[in-house]
C-alpha atoms as a PDB file:
ATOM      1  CA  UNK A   1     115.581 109.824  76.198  1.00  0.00           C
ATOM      2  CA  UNK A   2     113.721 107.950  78.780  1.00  0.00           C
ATOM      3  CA  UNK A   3     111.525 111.271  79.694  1.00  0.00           C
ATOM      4  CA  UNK A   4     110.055 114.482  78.655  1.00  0.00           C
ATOM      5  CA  UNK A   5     109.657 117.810  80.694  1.00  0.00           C
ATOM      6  CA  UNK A   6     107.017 119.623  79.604  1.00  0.00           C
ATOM      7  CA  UNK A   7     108.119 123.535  79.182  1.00  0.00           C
ATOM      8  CA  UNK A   8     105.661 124.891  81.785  1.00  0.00           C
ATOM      9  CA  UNK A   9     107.586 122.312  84.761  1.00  0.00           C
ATOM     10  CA  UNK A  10     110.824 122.639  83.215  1.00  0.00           C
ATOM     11  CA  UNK A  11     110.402 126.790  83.583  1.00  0.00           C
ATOM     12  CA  UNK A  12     109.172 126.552  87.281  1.00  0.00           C
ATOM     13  CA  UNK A  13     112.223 124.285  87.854  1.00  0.00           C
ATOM     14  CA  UNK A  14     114.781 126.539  86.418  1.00  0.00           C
ATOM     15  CA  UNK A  15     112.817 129.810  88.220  1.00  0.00           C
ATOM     16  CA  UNK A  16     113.509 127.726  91.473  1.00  0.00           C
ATOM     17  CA  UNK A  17     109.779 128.026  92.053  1.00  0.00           C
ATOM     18  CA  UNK A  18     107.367 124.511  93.779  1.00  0.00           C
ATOM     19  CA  UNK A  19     106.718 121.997  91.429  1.00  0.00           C
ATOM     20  CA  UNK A  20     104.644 118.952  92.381  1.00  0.00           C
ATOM     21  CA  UNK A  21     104.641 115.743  91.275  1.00  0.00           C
ATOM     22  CA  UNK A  22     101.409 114.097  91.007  1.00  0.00           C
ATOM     23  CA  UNK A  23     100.482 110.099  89.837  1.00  0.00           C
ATOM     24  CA  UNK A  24      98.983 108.831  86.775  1.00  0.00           C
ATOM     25  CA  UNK A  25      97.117 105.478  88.112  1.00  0.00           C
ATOM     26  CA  UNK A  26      94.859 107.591  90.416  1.00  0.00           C
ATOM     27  CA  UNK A  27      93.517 108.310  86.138  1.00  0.00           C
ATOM     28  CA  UNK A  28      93.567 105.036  85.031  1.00  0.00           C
ATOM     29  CA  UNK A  29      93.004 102.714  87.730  1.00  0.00           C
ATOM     30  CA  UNK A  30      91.381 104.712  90.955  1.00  0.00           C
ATOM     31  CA  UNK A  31      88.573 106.562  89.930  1.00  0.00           C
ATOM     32  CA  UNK A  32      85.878 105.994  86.808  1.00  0.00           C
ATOM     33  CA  UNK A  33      85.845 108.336  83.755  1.00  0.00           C
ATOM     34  CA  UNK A  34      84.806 110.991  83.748  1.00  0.00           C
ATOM     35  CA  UNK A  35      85.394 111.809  87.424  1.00  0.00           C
ATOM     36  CA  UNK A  36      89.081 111.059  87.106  1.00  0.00           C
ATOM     37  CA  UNK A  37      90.132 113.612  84.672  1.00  0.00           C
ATOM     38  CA  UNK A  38      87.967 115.806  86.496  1.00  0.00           C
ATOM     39  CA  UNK A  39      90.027 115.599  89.715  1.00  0.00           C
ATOM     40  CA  UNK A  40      93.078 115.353  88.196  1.00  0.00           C
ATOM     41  CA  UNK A  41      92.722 119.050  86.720  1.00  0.00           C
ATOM     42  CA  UNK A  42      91.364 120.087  89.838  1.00  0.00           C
ATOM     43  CA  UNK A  43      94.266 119.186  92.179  1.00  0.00           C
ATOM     44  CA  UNK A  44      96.594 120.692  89.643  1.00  0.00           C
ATOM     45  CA  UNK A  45      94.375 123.662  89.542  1.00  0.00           C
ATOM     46  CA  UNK A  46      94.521 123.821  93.643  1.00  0.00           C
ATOM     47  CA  UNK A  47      98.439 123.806  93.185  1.00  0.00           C
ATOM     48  CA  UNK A  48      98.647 126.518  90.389  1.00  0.00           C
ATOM     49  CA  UNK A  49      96.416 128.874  92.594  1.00  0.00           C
ATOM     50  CA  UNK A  50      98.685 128.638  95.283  1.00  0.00           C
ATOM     51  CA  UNK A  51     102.080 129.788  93.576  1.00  0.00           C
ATOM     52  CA  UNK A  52     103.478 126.669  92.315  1.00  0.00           C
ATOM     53  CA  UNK A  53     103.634 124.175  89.312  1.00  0.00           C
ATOM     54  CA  UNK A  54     101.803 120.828  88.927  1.00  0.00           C
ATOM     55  CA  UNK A  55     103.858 117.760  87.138  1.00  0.00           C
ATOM     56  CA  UNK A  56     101.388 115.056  86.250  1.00  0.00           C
ATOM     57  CA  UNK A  57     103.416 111.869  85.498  1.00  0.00           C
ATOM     58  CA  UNK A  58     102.705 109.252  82.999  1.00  0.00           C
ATOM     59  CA  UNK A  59     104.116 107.171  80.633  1.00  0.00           C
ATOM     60  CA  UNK A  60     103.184 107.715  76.688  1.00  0.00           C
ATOM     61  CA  UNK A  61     104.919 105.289  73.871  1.00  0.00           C
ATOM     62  CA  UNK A  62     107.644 104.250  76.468  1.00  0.00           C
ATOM     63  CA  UNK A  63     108.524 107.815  77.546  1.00  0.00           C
ATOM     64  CA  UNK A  64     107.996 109.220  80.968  1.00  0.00           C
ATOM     65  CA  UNK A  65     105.987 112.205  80.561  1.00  0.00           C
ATOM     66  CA  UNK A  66     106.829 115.165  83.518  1.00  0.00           C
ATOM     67  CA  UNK A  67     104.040 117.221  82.761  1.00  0.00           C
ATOM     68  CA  UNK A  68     101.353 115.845  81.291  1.00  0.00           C
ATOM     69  CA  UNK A  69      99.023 118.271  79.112  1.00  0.00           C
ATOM     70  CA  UNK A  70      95.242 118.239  79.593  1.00  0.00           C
ATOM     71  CA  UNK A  71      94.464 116.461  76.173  1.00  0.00           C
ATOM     72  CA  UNK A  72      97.180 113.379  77.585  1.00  0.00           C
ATOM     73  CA  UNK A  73      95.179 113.458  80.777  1.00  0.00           C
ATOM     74  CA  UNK A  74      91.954 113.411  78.948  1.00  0.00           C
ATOM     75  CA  UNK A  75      93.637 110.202  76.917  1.00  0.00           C
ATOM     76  CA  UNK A  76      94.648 108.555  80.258  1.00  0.00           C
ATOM     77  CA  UNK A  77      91.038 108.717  81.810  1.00  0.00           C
ATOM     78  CA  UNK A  78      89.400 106.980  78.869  1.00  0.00           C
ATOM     79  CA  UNK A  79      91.873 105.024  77.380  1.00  0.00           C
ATOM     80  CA  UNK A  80      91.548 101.726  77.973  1.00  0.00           C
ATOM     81  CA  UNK A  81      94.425  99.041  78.629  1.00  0.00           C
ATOM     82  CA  UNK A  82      96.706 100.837  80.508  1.00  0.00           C
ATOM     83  CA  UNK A  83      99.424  99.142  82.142  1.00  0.00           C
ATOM     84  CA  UNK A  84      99.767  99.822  85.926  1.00  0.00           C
ATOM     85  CA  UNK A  85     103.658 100.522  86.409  1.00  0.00           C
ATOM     86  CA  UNK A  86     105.933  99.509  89.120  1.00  0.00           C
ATOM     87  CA  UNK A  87     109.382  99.841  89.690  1.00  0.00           C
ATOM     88  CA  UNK A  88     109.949  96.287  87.978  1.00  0.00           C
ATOM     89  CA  UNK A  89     107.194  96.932  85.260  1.00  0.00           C
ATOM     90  CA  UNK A  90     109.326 100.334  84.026  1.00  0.00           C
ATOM     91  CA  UNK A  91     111.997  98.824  81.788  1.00  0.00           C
ATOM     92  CA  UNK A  92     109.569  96.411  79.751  1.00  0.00           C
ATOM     93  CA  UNK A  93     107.080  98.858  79.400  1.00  0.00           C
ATOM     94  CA  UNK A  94     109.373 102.196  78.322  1.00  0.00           C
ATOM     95  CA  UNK A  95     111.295  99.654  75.575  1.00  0.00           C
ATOM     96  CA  UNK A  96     108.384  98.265  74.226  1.00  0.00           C
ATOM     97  CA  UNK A  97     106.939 101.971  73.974  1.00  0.00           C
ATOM     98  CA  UNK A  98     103.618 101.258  75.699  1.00  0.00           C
ATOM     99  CA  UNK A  99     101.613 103.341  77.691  1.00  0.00           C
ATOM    100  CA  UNK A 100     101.628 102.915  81.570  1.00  0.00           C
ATOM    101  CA  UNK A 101     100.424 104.399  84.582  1.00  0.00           C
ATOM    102  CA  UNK A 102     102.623 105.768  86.932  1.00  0.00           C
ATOM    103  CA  UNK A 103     102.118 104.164  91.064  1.00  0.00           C
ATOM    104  CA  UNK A 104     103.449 106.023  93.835  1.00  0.00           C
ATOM    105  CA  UNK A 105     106.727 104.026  93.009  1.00  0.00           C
ATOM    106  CA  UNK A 106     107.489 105.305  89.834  1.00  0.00           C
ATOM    107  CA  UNK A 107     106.355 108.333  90.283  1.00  0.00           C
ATOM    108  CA  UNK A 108     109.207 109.110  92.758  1.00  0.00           C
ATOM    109  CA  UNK A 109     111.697 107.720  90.357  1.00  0.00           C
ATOM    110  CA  UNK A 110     110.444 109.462  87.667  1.00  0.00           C
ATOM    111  CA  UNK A 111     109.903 112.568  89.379  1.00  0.00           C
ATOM    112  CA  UNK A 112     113.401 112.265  90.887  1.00  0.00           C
ATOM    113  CA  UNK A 113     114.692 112.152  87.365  1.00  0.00           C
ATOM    114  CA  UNK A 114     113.887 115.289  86.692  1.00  0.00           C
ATOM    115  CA  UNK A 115     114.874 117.008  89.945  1.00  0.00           C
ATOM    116  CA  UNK A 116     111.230 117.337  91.625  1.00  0.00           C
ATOM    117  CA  UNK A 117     111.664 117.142  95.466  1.00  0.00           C
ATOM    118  CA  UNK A 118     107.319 117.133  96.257  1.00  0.00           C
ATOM    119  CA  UNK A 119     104.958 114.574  95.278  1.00  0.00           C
ATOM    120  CA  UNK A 120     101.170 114.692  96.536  1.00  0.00           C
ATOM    121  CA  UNK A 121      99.414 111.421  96.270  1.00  0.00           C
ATOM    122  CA  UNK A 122      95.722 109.741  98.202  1.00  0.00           C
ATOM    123  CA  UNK A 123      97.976 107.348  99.756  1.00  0.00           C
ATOM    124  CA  UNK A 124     100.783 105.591  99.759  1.00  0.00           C
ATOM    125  CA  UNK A 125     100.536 101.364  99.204  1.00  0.00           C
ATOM    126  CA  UNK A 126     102.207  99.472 102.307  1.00  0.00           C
ATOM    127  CA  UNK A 127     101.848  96.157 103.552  1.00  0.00           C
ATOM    128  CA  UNK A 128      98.456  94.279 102.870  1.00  0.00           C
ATOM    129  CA  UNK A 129      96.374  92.450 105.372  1.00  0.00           C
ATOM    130  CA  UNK A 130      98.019  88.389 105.373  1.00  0.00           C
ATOM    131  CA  UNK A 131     101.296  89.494 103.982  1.00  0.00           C
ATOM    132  CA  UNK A 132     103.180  87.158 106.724  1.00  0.00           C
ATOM    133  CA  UNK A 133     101.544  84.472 104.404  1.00  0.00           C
ATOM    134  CA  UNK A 134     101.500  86.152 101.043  1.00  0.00           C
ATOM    135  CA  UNK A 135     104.253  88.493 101.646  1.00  0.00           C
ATOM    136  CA  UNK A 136     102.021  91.003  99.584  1.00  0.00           C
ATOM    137  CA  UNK A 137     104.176  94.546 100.220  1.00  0.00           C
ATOM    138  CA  UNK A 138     103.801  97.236  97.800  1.00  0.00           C
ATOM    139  CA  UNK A 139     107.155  98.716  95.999  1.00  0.00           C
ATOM    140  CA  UNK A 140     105.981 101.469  97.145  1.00  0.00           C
ATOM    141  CA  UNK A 141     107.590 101.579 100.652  1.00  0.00           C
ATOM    142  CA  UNK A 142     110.598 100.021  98.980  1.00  0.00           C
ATOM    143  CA  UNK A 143     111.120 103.428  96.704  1.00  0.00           C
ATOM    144  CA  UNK A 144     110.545 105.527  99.760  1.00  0.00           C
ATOM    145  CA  UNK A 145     113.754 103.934 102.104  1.00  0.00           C
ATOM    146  CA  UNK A 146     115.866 104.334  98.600  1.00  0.00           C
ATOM    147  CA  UNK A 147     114.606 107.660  96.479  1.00  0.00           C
ATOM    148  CA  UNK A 148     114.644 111.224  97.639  1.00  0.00           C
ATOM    149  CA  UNK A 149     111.644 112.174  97.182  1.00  0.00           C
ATOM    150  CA  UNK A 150     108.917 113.425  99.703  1.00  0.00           C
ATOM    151  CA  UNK A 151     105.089 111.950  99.405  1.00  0.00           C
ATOM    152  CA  UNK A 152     102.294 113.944 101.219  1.00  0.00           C
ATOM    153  CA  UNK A 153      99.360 111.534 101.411  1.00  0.00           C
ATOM    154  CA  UNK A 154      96.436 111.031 103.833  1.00  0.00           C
ATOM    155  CA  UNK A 155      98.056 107.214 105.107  1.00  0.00           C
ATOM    156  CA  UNK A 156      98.084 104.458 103.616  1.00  0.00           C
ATOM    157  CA  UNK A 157      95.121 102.884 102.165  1.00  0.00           C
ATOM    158  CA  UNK A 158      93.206 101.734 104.474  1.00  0.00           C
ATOM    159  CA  UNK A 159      92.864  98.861 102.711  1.00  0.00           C
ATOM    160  CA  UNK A 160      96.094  97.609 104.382  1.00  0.00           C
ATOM    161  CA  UNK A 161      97.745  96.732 107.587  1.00  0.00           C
ATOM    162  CA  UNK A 162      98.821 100.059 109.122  1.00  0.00           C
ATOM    163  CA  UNK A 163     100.209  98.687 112.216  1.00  0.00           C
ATOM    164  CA  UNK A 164     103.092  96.222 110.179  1.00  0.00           C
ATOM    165  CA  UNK A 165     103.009  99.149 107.246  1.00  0.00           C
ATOM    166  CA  UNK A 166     104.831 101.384 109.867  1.00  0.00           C
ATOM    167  CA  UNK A 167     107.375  98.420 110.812  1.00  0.00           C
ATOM    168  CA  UNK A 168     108.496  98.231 107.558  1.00  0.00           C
ATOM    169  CA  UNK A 169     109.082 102.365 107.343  1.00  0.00           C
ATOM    170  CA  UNK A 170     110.946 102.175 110.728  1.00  0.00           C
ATOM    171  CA  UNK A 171     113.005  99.258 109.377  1.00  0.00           C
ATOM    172  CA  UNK A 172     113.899 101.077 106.260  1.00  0.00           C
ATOM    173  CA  UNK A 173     114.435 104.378 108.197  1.00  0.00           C
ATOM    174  CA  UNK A 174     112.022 106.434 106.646  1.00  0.00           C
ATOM    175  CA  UNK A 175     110.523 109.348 108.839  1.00  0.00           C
ATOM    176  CA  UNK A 176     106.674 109.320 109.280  1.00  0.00           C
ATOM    177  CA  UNK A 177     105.346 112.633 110.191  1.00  0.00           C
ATOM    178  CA  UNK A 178     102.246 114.026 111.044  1.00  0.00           C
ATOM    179  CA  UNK A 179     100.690 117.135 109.573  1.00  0.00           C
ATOM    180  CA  UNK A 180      99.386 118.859 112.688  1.00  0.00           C
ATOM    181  CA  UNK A 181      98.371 115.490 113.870  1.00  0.00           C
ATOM    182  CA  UNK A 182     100.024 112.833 116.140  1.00  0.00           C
ATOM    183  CA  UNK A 183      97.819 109.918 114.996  1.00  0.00           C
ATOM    184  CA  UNK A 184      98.598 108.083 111.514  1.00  0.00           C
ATOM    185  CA  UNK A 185      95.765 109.304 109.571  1.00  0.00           C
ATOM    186  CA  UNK A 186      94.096 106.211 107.478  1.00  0.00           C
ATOM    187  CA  UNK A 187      92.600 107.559 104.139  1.00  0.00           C
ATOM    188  CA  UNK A 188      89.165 107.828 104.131  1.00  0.00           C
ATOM    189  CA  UNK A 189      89.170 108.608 107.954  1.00  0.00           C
ATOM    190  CA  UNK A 190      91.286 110.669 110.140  1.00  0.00           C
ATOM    191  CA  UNK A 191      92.264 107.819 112.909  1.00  0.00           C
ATOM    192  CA  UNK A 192      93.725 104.598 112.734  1.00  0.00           C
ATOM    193  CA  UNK A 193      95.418 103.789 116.237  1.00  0.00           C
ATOM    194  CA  UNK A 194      98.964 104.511 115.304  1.00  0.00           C
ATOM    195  CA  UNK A 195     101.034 106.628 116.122  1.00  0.00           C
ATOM    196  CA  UNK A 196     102.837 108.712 113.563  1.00  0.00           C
ATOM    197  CA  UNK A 197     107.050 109.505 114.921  1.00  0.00           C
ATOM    198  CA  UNK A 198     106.674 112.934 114.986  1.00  0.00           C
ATOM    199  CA  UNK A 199     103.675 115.927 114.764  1.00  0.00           C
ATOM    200  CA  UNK A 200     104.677 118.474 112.221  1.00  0.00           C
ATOM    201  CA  UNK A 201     102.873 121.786 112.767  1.00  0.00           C
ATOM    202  CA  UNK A 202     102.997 123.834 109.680  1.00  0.00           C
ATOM    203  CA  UNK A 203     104.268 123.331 106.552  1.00  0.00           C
ATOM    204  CA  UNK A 204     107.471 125.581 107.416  1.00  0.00           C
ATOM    205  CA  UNK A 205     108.851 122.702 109.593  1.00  0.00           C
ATOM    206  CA  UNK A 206     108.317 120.425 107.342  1.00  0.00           C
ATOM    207  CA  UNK A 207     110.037 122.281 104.579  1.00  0.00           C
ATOM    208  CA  UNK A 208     113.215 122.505 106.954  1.00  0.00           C
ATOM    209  CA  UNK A 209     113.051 118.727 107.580  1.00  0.00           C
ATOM    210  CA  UNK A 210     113.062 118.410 104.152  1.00  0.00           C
ATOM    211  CA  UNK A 211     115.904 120.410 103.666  1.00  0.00           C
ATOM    212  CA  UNK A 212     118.133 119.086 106.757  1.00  0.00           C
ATOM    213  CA  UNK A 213     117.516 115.519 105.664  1.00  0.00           C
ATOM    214  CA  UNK A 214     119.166 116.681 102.085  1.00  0.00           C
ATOM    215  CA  UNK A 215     121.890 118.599 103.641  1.00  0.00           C
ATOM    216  CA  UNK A 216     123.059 115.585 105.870  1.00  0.00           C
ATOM    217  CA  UNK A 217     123.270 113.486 102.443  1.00  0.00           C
ATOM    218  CA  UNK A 218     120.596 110.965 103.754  1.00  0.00           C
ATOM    219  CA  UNK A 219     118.988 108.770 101.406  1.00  0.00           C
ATOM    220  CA  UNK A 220     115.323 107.953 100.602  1.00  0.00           C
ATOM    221  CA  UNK A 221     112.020 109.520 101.436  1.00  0.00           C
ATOM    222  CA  UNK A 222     109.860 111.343 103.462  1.00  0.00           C
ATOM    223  CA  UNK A 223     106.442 110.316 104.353  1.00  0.00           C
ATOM    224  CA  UNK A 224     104.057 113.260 105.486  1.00  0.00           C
ATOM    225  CA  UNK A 225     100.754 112.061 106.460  1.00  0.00           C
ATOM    226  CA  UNK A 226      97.943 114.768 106.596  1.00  0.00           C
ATOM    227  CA  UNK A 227      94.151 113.626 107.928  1.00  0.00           C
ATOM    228  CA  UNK A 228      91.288 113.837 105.405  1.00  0.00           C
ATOM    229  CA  UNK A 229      88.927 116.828 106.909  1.00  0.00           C
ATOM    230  CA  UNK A 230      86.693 116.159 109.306  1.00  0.00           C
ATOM    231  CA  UNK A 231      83.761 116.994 107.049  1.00  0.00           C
ATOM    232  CA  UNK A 232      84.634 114.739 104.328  1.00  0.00           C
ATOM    233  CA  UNK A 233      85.995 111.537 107.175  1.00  0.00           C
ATOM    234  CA  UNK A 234      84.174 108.516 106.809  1.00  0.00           C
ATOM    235  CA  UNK A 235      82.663 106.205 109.758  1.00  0.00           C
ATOM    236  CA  UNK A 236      85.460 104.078 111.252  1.00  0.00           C
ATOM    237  CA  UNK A 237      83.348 101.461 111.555  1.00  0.00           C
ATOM    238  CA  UNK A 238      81.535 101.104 108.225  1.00  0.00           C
ATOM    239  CA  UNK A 239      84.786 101.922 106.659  1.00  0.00           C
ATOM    240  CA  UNK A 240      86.276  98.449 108.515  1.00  0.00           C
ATOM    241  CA  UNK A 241      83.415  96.528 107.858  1.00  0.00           C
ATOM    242  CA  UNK A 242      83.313  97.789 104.075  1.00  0.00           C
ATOM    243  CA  UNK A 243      87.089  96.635 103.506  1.00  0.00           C
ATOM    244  CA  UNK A 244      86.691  93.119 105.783  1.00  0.00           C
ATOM    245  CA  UNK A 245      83.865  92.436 103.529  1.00  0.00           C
ATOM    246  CA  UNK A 246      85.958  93.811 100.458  1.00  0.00           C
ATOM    247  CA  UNK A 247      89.068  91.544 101.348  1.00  0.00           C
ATOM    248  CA  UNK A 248      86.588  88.222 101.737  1.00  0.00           C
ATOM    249  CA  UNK A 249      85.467  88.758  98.240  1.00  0.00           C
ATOM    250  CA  UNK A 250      89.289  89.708  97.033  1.00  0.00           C
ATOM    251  CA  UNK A 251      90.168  86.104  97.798  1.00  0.00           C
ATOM    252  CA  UNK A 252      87.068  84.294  96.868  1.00  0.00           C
ATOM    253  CA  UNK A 253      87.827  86.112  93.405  1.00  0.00           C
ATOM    254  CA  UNK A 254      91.738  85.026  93.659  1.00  0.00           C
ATOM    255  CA  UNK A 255      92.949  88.274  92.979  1.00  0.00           C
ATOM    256  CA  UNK A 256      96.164  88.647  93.489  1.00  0.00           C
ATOM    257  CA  UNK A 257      99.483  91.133  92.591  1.00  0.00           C
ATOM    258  CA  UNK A 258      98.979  94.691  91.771  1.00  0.00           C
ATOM    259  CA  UNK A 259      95.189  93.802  90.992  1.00  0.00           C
ATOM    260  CA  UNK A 260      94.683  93.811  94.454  1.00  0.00           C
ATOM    261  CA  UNK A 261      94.557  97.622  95.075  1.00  0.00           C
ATOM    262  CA  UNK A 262      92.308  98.467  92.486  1.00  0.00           C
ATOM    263  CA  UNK A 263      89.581  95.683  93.106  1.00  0.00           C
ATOM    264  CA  UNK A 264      89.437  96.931  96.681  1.00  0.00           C
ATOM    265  CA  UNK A 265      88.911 100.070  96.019  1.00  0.00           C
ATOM    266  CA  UNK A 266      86.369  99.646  93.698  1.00  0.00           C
ATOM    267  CA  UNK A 267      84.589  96.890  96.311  1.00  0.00           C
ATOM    268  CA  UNK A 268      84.967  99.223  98.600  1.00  0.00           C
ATOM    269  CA  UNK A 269      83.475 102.251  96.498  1.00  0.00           C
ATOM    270  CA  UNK A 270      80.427  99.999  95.983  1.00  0.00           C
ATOM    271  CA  UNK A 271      80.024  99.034  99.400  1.00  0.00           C
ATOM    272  CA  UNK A 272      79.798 102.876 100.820  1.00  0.00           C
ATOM    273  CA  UNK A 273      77.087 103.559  98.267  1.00  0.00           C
ATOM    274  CA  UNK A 274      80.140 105.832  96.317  1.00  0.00           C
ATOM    275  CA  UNK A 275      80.984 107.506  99.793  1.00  0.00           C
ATOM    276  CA  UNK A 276      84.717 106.320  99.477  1.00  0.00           C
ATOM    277  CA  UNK A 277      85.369 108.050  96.169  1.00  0.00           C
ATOM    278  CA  UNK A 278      83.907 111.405  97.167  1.00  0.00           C
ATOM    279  CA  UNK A 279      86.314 111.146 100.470  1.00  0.00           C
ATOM    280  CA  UNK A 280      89.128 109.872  98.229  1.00  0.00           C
ATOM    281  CA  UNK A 281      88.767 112.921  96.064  1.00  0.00           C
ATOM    282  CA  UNK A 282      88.511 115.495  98.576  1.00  0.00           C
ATOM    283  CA  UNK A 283      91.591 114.091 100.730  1.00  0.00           C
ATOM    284  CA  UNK A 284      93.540 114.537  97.310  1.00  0.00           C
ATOM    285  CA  UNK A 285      92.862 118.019  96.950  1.00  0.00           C
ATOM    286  CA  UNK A 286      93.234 118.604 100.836  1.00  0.00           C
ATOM    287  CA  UNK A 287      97.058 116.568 100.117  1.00  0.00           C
ATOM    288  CA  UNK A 288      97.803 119.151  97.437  1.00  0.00           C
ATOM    289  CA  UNK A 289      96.899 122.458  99.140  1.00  0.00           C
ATOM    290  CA  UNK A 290      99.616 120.875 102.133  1.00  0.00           C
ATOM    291  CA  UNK A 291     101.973 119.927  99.714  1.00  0.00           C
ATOM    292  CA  UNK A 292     101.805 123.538  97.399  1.00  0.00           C
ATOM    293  CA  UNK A 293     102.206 124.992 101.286  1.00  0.00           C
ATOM    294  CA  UNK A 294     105.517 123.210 101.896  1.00  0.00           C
ATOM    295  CA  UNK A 295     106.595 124.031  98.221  1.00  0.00           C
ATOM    296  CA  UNK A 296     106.651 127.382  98.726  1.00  0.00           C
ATOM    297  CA  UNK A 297     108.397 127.522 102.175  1.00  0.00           C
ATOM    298  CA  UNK A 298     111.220 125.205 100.854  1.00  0.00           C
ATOM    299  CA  UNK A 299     111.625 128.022  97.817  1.00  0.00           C
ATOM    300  CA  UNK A 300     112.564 130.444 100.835  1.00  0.00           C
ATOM    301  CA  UNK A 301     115.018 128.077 102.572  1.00  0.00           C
END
C-alpha cells in the first residue's frame, strides 16, 4: 500500500541478483535541471553495466516508488515543489498523497521495505558546523544506528563537522569503513583528517562484513566511505574557504532546518565557479561502480 516495486527491481530481487538503492533529492534538490536527470540515468546506467539492478526511490501521490521509470525521473528533475522527505516528513506526506523526495533517511527505510540491502548515495548528512548550539544533526545518522541498510558514499558533506559526525556513528555503533583508504574521505576531496575504523580493501570484504553483521542479528547500518578520484578531487583549501564563506552567508540569510543542505550546496557550487557539481557528479558515479562491485560479491556469499 505504502510502496510500489517496479517489475524490473522486483525480478532482480526474486533472481537473488544486486539491486541498488539510489535517492531521489540528489533530482530535486542537489543538482539543476537538466544535469540532474542526466546523472541520475547515468549512475543507474553504471550499475546495469556491471550485472546488477538500479532502484531509484521517490515518492509519487503518497506512494514510495522502488524503481522509478525514466519518464518519473524526468518529472522529478523539473517538477517544481517537491517536498524534501525525512523520516518525520514520511507519514504527512504519503497520507496526503504528495510528492516528496527521498534523503538518505528515507531512502534506507524505504529501501529496507522492500528487502534492498545496498544503497549508493554522494554523501551521507551528519552533524553541521555549531550543532552544540543549534543541535542541527541530520536524521540521517539516526536511520543508520537503527535500519539495516548499507550506504556507500564519498563522506559526509563536507559541508559539516566530520570530526563530531564520527562521534555520533561511534556512539550509535555504526561501523565506518574505508574503501581502500584509511582516511575519512570528505566529498569533494579525498582527505579530511579523520580517521575512518577500519580500511576495507576490495569490495569482497566488504560484502562479508555485510553479511557477518546480518548473521550476528545486529541492527542498523553500514557506512562505507570511498574517496572521490584523484582526478576529479577538489583543492582542500578552496574547498574550506568556499564552505566558511558559504556557512557566513547561511546565517546572515537565517536559513535554517533541512534548507540548510541545499543552500550550501548551491553557495558552494557558485563559489567554485561550478567545480563542486562536476566533482559531486563524478564521486556519484565512482560510489555506484563500488557499490554494483560489492553487490555482486554478496550474490556469491
Amino acid at each position: 500500500m505504502y510502496i510500489r516495486v517496479s517489475e524490473r527491481v522486483q525480478k532482480a530481487l526474486d533472481e537473488g541478483r544486486g539491486v541498488i538503492a539510489l535517492e531521489s533529492t540528489i533530482i530535486s534538490h542537489g543538482m539543476p535541471y537538466p544535469r540532474n536527470v542526466e546523472t541520475a540515468l547515468n549512475v543507474e546506467k553504471i550499475i546495469r553495466d556491471m550485472g546488477c539492478e538500479a532502484a531509484t526511490i521517490g515518492i509519487i501521490d503518497g506512494v514510495g516508488v522502488i524503481g522509478m521509470s525514466e519518464e518519473e525521473i524526468e518529472e522529478f528533475g523539473k517538477r517544481k515543489g517537491i517536498l524534501k522527505v525525512s523520516r518525520r516528513d514520511l507519514p504527512v506526506v504519503m497520507a496526503n498523497k504528495l510528492w516528496g523526495a527521498t534523503t538518505v533517511a528515507t531512502t534506507m527505510i524505504l529501501a529496507h521495505m522492500a528487502g534492498i540491502k545496498l544503497f549508493v548515495t554522494g554523501g551521507i548528512g551528519g552533524v553541521h558546523k555549531g550543532a552544540t548550539k543549534t543541535f542541527d544533526i541530520s536524521a540521517d545518522l539516526e536511520e543508520l544506528a537503527n535500519t539495516d541498510v548499507t550506504v556507500i558514499c564519498a563522506g559526509a558533506k563536507a559541508i559539516l563537522d566530520l570530526g563530531l559526525t564520527l562521534e555520533y556513528l561511534e556512539t550509535k555503533g555504526v561501523p565506518v569503513l574505508g574503501y581502500q583508504t584509511k582516511e575519512l574521505p570528505a566529498f569533494y576531496t579525498r582527505r579530511s583528517g579523520f580517521a575512518v575504523d577500519y580500511e576495507l580493501k576490495d569490495a569482497k570484504e566488504a560484502a562479508m562484513i555485510i553479511k557477518t553483521k546480518k548473521e550476528m542479528g545486529l541492527k542498523g547500518g553500514i557506512l562505507i566511505t570511498n574517496p572521490i578520484p584523484e582526478e576529479y578531487s577538489l583543492d582542500e583549501k578552496e574547498m574550506n574557504e568556499a564552505i566558511a564563506k558559504a556557512l557566513e552567508e547561511a546565517e546572515k540569510d537565517g536559513i535554517k532546518g533541512k534548507d540548510v543542505t541545499p543552500y550550501l550546496l548551491a553557495k558552494v557550487k557558485d563559489l567554485t565557479g561550478g567545480d563542486s557539481l562536476e566533482s559531486n557528479i563524478e564521486l556519484v558515479y565512482n560510489n555506484a561502480r563500488v557499490g554494483a562491485l560489492i553487490a555482486n560479491e554478496l550474490t556469491k556469499l
